[in-house]
Protein backbone atom coordinates (compact mmCIF):
# COMPACT_ATOMS: atom_id res chain seq x y z
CA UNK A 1 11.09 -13.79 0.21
CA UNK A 2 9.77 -13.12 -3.77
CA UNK A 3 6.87 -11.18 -4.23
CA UNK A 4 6.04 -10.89 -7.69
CA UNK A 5 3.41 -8.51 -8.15
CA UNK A 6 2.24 -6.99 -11.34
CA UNK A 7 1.97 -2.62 -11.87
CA UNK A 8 -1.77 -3.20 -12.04
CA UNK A 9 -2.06 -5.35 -8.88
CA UNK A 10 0.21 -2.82 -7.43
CA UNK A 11 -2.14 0.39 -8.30
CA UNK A 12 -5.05 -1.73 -7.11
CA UNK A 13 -3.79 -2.49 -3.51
CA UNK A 14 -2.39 1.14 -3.21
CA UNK A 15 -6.22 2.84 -4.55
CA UNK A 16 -7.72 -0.03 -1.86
CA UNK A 17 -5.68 1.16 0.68
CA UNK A 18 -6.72 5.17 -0.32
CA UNK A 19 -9.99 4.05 -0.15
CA UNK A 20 -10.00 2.55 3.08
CA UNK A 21 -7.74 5.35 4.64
CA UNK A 22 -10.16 8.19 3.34
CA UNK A 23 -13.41 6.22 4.85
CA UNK A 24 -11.91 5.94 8.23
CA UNK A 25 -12.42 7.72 11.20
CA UNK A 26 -9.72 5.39 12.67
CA UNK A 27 -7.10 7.95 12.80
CA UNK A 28 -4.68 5.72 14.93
CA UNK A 29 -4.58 3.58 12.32
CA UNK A 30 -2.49 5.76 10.30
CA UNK A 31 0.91 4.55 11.56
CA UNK A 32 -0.20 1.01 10.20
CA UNK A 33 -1.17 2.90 7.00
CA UNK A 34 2.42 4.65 6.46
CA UNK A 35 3.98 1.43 7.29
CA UNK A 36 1.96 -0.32 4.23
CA UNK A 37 2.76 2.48 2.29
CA UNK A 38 6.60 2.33 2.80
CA UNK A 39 6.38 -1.09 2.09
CA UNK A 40 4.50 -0.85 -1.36
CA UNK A 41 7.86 1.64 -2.50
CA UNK A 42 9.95 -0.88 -1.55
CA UNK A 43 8.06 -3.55 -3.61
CA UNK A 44 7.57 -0.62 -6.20
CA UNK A 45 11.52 0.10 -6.60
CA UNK A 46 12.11 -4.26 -6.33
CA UNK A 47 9.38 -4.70 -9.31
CA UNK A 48 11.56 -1.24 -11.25
């Protein structure tokens, strides 16, 4: 599977995903959050 995202698409979905973590008083949520977040590196260190 190719993703091909740009750095600023990148930065945006990571500050979205800030965003949305800092506004929520879902705190089991967070697991899914981490998870995203390990998979951003990984598409980080692919797009390196």
């Amino acid at each position: 599977m190719e993703l091909n995202f740009d750095d600023k698409e990148v930065d945006d979905i990571k500050r979205a995903l800030i965003i949305a973590m800092q506004s929520s008083d879902h705190w089991s949520m967070t697991p899914l959050f981490d998870r995203i977040e390990k998979i951003l590196e990984k598409i980080e260190a692919q797009m390196n």
